[in-house]
N, C-alpha and C. Protein backbone atom coordinates (compact mmCIF):
# COMPACT_ATOMS: atom_id res chain seq x y z
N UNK A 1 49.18 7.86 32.31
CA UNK A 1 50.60 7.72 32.52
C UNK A 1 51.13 6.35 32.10
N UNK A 2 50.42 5.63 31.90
CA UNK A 2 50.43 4.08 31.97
C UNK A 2 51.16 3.80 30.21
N UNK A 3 50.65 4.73 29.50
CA UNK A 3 51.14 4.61 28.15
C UNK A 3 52.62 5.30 28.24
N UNK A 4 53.41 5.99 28.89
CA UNK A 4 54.09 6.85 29.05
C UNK A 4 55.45 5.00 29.00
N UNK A 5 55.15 4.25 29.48
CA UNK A 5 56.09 3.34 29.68
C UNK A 5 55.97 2.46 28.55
N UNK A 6 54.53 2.28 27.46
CA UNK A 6 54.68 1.80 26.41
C UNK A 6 55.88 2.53 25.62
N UNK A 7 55.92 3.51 25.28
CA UNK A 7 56.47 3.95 24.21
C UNK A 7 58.28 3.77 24.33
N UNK A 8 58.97 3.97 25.69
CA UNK A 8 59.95 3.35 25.58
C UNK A 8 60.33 1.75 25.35
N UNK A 9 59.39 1.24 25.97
CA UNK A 9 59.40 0.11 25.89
C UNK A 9 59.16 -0.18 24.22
N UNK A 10 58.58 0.21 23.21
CA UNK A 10 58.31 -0.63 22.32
C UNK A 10 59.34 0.24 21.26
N UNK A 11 60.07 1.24 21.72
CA UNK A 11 61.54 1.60 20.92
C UNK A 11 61.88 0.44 21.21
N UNK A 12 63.02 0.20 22.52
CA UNK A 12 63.74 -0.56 22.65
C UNK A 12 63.29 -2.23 22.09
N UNK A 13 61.95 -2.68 22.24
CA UNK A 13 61.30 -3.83 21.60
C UNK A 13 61.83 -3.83 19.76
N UNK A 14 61.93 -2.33 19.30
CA UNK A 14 61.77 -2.16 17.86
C UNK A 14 63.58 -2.13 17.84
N UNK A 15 64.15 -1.67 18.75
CA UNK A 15 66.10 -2.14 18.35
C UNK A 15 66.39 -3.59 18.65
N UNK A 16 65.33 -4.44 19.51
CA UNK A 16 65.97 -5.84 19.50
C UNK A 16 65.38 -6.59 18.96
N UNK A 17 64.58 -6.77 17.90
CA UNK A 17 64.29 -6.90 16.81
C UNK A 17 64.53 -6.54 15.55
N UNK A 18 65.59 -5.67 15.89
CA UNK A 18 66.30 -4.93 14.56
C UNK A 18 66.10 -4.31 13.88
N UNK A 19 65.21 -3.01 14.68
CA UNK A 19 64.80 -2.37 13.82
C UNK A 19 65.87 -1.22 13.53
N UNK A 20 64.92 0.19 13.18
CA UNK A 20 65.73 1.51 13.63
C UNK A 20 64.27 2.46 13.73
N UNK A 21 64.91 3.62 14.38
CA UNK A 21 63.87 4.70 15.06
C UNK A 21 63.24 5.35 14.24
N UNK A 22 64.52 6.05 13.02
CA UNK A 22 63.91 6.42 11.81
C UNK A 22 62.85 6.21 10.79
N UNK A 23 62.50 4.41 11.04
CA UNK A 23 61.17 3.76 9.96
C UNK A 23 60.09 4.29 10.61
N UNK A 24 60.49 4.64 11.85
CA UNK A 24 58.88 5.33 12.33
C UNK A 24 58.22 6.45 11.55
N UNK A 25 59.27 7.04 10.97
CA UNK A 25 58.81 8.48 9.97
C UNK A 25 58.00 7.64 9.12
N UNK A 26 58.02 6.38 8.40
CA UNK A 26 57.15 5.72 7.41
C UNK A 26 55.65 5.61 8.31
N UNK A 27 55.34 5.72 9.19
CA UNK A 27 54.28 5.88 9.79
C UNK A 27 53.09 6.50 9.64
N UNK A 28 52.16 6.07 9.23
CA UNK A 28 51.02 7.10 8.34
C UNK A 28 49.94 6.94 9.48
N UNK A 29 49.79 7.73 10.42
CA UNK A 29 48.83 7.47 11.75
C UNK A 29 48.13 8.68 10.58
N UNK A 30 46.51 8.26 10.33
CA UNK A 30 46.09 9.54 10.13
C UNK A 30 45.15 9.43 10.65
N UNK A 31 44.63 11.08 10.65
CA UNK A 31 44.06 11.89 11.55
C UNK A 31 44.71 11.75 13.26
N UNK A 32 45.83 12.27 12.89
CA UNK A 32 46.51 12.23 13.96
C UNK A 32 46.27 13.29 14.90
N UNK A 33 46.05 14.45 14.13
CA UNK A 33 45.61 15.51 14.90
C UNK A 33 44.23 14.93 15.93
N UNK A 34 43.12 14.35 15.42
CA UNK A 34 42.17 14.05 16.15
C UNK A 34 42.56 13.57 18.12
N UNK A 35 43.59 12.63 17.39
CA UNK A 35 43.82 12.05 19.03
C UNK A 35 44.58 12.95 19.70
N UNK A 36 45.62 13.57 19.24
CA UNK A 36 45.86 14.48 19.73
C UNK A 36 45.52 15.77 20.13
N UNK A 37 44.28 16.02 19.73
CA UNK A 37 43.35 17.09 19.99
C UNK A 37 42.69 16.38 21.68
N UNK A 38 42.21 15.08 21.04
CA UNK A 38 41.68 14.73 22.44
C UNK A 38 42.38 14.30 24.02
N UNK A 39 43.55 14.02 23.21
CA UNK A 39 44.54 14.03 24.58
C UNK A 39 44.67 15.13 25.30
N UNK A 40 45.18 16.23 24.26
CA UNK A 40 45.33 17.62 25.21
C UNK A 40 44.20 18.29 25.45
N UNK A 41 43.00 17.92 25.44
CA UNK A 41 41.75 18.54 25.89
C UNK A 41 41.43 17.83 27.01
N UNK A 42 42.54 16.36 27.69
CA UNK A 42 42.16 15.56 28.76
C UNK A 42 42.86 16.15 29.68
N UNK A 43 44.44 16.51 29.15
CA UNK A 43 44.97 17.12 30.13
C UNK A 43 44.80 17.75 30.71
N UNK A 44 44.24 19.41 29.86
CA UNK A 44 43.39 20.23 30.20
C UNK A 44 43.09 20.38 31.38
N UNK A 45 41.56 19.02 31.08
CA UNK A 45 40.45 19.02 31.19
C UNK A 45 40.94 18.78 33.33
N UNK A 46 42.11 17.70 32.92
CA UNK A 46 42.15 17.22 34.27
C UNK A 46 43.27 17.51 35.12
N UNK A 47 43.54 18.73 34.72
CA UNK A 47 45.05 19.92 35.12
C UNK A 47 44.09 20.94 36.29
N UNK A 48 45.62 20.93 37.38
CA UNK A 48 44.47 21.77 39.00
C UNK A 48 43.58 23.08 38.17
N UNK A 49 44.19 23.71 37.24
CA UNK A 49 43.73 25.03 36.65
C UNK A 49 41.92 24.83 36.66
N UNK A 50 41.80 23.90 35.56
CA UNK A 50 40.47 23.35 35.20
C UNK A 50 39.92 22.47 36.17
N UNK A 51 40.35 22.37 37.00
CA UNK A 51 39.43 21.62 38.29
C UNK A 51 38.43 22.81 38.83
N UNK A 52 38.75 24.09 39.20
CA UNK A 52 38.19 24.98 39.91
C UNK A 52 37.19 25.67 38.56
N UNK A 53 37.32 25.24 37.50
CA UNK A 53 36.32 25.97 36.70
C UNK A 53 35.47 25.35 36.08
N UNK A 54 36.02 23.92 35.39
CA UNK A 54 34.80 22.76 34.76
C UNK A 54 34.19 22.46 36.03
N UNK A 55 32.87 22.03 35.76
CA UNK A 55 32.09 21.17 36.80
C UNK A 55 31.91 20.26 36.21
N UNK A 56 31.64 19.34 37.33
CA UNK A 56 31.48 17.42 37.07
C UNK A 56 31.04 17.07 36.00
N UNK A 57 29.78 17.71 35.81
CA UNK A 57 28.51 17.27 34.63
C UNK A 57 29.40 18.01 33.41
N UNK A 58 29.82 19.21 33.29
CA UNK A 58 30.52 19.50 32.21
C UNK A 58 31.44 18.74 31.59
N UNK A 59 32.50 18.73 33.06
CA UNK A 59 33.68 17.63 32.69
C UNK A 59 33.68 16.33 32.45
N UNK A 60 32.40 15.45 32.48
CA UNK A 60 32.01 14.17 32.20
C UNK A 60 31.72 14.66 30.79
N UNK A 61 31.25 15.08 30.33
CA UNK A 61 30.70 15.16 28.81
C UNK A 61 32.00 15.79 27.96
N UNK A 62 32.78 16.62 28.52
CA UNK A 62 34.35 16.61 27.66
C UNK A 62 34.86 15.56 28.26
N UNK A 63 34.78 14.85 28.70
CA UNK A 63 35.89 13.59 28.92
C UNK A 63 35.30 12.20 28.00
N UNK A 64 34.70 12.75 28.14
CA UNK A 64 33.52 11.42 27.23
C UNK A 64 33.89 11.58 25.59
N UNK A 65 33.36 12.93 25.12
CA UNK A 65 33.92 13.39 24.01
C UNK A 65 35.21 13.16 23.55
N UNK A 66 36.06 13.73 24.43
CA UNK A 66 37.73 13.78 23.96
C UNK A 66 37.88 12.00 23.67
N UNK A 67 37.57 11.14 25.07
CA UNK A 67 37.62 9.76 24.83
C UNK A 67 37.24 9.41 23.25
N UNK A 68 36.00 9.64 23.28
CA UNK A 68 35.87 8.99 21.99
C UNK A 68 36.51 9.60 20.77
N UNK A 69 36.62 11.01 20.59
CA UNK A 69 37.30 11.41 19.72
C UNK A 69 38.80 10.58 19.39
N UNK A 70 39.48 10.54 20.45
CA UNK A 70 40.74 9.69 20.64
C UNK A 70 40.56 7.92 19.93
N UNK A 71 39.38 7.68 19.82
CA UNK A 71 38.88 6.13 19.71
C UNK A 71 38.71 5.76 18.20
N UNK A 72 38.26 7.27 17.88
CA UNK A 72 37.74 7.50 16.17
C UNK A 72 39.11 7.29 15.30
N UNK A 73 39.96 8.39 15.73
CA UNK A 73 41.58 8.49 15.77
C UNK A 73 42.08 6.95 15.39
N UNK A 74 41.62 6.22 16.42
CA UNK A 74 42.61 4.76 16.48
C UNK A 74 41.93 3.84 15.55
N UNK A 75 40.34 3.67 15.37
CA UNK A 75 39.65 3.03 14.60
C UNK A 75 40.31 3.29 13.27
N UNK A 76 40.38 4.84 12.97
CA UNK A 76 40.40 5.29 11.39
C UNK A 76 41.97 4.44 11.35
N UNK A 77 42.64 3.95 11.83
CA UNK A 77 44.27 3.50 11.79
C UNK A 77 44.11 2.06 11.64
N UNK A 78 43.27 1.19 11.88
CA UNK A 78 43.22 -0.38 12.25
C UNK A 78 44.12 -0.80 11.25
N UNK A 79 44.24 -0.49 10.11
CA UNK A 79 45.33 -1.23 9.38
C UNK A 79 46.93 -1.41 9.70
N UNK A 80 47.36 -0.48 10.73
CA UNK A 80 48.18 -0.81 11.45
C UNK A 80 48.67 -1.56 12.28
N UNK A 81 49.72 -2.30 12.81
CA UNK A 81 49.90 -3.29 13.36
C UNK A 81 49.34 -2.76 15.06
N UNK A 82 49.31 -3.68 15.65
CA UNK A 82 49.14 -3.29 16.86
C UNK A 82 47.45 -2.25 17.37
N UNK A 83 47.43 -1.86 16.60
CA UNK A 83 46.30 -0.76 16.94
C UNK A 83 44.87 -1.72 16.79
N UNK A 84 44.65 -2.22 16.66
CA UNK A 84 43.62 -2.83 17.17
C UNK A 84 43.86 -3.31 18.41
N UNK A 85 44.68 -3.50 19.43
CA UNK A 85 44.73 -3.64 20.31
C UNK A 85 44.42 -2.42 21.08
N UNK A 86 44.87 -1.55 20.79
CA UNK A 86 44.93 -0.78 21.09
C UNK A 86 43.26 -0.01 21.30
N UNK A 87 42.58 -0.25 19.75
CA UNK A 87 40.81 0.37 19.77
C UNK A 87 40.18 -0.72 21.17
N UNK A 88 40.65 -2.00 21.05
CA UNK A 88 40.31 -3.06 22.30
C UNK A 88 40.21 -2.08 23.44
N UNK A 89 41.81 -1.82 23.78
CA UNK A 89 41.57 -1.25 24.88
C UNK A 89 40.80 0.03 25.22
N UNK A 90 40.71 0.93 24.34
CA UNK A 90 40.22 2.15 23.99
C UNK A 90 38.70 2.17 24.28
N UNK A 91 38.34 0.80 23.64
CA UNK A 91 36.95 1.09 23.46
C UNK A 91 35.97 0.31 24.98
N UNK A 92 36.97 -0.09 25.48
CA UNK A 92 36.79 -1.06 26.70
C UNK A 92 36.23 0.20 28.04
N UNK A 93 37.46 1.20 27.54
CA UNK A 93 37.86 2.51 28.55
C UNK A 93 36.58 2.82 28.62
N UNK A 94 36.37 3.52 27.20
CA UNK A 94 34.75 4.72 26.87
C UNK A 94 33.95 3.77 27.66
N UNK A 95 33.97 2.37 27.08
CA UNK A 95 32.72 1.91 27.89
C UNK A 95 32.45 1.78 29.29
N UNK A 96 33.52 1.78 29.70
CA UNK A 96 33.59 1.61 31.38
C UNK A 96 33.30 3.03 32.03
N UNK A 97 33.84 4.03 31.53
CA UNK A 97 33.67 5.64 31.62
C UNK A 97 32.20 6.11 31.40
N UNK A 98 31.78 5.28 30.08
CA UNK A 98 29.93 5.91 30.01
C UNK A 98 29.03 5.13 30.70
N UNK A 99 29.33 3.69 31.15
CA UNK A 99 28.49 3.22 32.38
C UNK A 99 28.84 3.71 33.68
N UNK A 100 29.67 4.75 33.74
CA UNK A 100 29.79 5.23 35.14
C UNK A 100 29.58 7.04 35.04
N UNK A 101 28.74 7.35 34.43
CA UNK A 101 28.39 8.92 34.19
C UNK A 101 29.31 9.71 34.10
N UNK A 102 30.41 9.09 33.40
CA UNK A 102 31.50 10.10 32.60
C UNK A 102 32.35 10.14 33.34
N UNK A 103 32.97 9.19 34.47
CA UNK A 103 34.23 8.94 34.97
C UNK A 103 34.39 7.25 34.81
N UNK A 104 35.53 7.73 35.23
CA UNK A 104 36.59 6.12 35.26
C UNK A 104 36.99 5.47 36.61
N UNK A 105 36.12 4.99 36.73
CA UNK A 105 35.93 3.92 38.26
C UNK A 105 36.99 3.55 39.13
N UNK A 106 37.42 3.54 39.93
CA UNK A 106 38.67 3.27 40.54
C UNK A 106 38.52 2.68 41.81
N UNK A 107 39.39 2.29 42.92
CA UNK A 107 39.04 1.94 44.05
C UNK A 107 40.28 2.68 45.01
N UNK A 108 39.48 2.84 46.33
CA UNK A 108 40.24 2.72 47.33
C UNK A 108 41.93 2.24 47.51
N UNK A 109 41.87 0.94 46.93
CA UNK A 109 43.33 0.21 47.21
C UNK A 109 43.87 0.53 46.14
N UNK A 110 43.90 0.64 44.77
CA UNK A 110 44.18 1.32 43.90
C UNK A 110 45.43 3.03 44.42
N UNK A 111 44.44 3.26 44.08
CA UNK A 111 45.02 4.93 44.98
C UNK A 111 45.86 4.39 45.59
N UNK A 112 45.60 4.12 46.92
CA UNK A 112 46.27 3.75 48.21
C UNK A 112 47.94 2.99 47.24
N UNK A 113 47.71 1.88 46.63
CA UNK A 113 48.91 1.24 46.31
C UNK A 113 49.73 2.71 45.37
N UNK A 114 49.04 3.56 44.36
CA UNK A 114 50.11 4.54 43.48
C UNK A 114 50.32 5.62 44.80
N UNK A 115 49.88 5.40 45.84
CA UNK A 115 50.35 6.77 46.54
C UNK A 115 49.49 8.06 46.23
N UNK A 116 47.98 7.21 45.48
CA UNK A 116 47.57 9.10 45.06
C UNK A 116 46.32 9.23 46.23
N UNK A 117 45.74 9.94 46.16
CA UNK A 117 44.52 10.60 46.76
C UNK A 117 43.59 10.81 45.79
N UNK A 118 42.06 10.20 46.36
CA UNK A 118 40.68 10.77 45.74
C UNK A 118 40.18 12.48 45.90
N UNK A 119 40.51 12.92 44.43
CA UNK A 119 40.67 14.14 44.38
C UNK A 119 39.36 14.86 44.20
N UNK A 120 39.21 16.00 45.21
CA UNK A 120 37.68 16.53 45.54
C UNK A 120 37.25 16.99 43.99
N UNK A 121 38.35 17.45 42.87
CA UNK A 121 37.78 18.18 41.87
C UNK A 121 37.90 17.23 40.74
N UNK A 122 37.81 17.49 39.06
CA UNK A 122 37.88 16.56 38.39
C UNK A 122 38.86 16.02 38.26
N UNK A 123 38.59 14.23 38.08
CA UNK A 123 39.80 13.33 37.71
C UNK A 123 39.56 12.17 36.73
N UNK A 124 40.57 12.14 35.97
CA UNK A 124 40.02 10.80 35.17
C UNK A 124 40.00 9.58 35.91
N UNK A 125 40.33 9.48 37.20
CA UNK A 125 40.05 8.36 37.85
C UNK A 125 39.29 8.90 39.28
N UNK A 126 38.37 8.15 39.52
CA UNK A 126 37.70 8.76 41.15
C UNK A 126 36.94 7.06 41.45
N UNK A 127 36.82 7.44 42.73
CA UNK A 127 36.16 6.57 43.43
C UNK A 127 34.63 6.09 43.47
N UNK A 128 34.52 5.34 43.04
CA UNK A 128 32.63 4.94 42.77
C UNK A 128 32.04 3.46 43.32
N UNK A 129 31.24 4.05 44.29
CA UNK A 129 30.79 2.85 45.03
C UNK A 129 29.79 2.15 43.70
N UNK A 130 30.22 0.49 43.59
CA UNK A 130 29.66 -0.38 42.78
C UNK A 130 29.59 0.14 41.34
N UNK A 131 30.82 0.51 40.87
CA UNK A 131 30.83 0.79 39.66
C UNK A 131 30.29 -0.03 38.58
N UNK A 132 29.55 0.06 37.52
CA UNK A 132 29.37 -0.57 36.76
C UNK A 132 30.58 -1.08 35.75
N UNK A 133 30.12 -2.33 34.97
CA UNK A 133 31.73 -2.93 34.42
C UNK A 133 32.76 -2.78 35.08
N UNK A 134 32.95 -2.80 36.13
CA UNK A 134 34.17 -3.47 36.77
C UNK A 134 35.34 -3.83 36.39
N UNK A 135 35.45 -4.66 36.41
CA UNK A 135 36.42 -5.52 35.51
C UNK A 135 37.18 -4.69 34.69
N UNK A 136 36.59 -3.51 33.93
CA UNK A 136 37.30 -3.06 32.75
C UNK A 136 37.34 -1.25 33.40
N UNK A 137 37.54 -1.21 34.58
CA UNK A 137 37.73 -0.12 35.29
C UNK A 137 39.34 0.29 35.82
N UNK A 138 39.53 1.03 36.89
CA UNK A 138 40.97 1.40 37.20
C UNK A 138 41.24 0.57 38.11
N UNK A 139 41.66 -0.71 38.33
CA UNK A 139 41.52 -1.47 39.51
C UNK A 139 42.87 -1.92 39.59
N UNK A 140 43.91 -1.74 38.96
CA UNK A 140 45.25 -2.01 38.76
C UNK A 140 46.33 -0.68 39.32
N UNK A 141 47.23 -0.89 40.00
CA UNK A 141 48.01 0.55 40.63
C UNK A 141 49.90 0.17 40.15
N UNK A 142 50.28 1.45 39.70
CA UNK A 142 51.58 1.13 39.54
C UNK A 142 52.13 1.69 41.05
N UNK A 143 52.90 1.06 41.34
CA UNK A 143 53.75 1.29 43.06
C UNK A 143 53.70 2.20 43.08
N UNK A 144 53.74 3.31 44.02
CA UNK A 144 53.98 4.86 44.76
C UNK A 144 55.62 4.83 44.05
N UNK A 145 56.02 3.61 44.14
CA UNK A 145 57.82 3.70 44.38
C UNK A 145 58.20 4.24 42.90
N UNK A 146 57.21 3.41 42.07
CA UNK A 146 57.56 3.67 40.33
C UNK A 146 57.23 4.86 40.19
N UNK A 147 58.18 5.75 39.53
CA UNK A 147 57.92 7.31 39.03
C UNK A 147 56.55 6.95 37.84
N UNK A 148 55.78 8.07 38.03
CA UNK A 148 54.63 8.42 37.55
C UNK A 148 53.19 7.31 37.91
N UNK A 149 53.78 6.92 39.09
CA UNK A 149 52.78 5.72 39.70
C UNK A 149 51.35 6.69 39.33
N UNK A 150 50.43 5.68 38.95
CA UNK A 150 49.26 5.73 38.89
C UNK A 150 47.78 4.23 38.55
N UNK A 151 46.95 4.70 38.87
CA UNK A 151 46.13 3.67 38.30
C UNK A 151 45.71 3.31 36.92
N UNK A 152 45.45 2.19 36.66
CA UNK A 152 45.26 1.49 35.09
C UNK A 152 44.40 0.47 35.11
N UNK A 153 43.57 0.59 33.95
CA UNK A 153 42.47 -0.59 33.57
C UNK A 153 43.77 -2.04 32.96
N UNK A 154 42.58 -2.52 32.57
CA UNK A 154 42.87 -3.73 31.44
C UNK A 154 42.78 -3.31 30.09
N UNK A 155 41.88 -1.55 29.67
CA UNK A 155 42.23 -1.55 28.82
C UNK A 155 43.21 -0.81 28.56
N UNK A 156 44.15 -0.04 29.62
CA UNK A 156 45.38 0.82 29.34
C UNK A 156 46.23 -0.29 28.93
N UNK A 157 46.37 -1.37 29.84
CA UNK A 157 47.14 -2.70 29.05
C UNK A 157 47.67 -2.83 27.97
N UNK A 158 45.83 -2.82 26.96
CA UNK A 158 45.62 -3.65 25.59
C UNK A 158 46.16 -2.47 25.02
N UNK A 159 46.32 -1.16 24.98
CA UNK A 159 46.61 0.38 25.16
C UNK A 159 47.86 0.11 24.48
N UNK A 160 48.52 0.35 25.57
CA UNK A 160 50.38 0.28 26.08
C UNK A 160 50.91 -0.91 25.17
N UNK A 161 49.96 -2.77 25.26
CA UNK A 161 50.62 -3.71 24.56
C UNK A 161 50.50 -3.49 22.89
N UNK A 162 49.59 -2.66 22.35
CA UNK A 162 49.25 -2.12 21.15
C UNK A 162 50.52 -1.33 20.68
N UNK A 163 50.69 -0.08 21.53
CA UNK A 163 51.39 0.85 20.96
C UNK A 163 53.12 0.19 21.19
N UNK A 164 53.44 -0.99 21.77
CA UNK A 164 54.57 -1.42 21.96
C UNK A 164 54.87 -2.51 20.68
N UNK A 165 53.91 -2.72 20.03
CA UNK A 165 53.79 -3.60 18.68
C UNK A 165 53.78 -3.19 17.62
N UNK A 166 52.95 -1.57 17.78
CA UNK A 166 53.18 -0.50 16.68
C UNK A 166 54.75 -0.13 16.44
N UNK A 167 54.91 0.31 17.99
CA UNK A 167 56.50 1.02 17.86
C UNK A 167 57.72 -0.05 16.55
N UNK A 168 57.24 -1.45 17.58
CA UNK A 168 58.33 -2.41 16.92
C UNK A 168 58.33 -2.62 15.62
N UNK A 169 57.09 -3.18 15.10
CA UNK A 169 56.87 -3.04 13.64
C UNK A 169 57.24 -1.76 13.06
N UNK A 170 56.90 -0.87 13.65
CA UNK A 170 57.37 0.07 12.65
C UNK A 170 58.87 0.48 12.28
N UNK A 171 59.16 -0.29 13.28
CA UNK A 171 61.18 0.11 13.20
C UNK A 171 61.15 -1.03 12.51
N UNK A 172 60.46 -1.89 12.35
CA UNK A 172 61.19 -2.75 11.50
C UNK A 172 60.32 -2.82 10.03
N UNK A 173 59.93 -1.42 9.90
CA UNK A 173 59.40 -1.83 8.68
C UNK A 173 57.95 -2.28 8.31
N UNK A 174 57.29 -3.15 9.11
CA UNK A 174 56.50 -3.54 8.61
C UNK A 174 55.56 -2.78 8.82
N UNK A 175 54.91 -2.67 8.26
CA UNK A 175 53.37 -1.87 8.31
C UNK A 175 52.67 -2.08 7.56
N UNK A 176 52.87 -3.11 6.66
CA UNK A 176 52.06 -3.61 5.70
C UNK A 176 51.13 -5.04 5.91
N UNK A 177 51.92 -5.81 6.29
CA UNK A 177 51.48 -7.07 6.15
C UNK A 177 51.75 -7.91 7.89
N UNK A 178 50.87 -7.17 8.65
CA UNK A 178 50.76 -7.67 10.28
C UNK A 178 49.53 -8.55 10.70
N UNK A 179 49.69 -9.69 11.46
CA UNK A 179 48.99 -10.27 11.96
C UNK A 179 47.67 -9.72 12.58
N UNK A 180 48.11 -8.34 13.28
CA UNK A 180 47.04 -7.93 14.35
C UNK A 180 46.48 -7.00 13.03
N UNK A 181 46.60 -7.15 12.03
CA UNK A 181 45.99 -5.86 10.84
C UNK A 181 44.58 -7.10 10.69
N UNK A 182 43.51 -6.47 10.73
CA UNK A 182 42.19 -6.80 10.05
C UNK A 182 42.03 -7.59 9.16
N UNK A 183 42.54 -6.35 7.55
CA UNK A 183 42.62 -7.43 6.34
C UNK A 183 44.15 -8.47 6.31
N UNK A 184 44.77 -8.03 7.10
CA UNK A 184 45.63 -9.42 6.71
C UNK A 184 45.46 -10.77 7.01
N UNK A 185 43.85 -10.98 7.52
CA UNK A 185 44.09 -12.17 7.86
C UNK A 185 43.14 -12.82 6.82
N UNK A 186 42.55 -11.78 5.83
CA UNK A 186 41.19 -12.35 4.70
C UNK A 186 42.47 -12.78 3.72
């Protein structure tokens, strides 16, 4: 959900900088289908329907999958502005997700601050005593009060601050010659 507030945010970032909405069509995300294959296989995956039919061990190994599929997606893009921030955060996620047997670590106060509950069936976030990597787990909560409150790493962050740099650059055009691009800095 946490990306759900990048994307307005980095319109409006891309009109006060002068951009317009339209340069986004110049946008060449490819293999776009990929990430988007893996997103809606998360939703899926982590919708009440598919709680009562995936099991844990199943649903750790499609969540793992879709993750990385989604990661491949963002890698194959690095020449884009912003999106390396974005594989940062991405790749921070998988890792925190595969040192914890195919979930995404969370805490107690977490929950407690978005207002959610540790849910008996699958979730991309659950509760794990002494999670491994830490740090780069769900340990961050948006308020109960904020619509679509939920929990977030450090790498939904690098995520959200990625795709809010993409948005802007791309309203304004640039997509060629960005700081956060790889080869632009050889």
């Amino acid at each position: 959900m946490f990306i759900l507030y990048a994307i307005p945010l980095g319109v409006v970032a891309g009109y006060l900088v002068g951009g317009r909405l339209e340069r986004l069509a110049d946008l060449d995300f490819r293999w776009g289908w990929l990430a988007m294959a893996g997103l809606l296989i998360q939703v899926l995956l982590f919708s009440e329907a598919a709680s009562g039919i995936v099991g844990r061990d199943l649903g750790a190994m499609i969540y793992v999958a879709s993750t990385a599929a989604v990661l491949v997606a963002v890698i194959r893009n690095l020449r884009l502005p912003g999106v390396v921030l974005v594989a940062l955060g991405a790749a921070g996620n998988l890792a925190a997700i595969l040192a914890n047997g195919g979930v995404m670590p969370t805490t107690e106060a977490a929950l407690a601050s978005a207002g959610l509950e540790d849910r008996a069936g699958l979730s991309n976030s659950a509760i794990v005593a002494d999670p491994a990597l830490a740090p780069l787990t769900d340990v961050f909560a948006l308020p109960a009060w904020v619509p679509l409150a939920n929990v977030f790493s450090i790498g939904d962050v690098l995520i959200g601050l990625g795709v809010v740099v993409l948005l802007a650059a791309g309203m304004r055009g640039q997509l060629e010659d960005s700081p956060l691009r790889p080869e632009a800095s050889t």
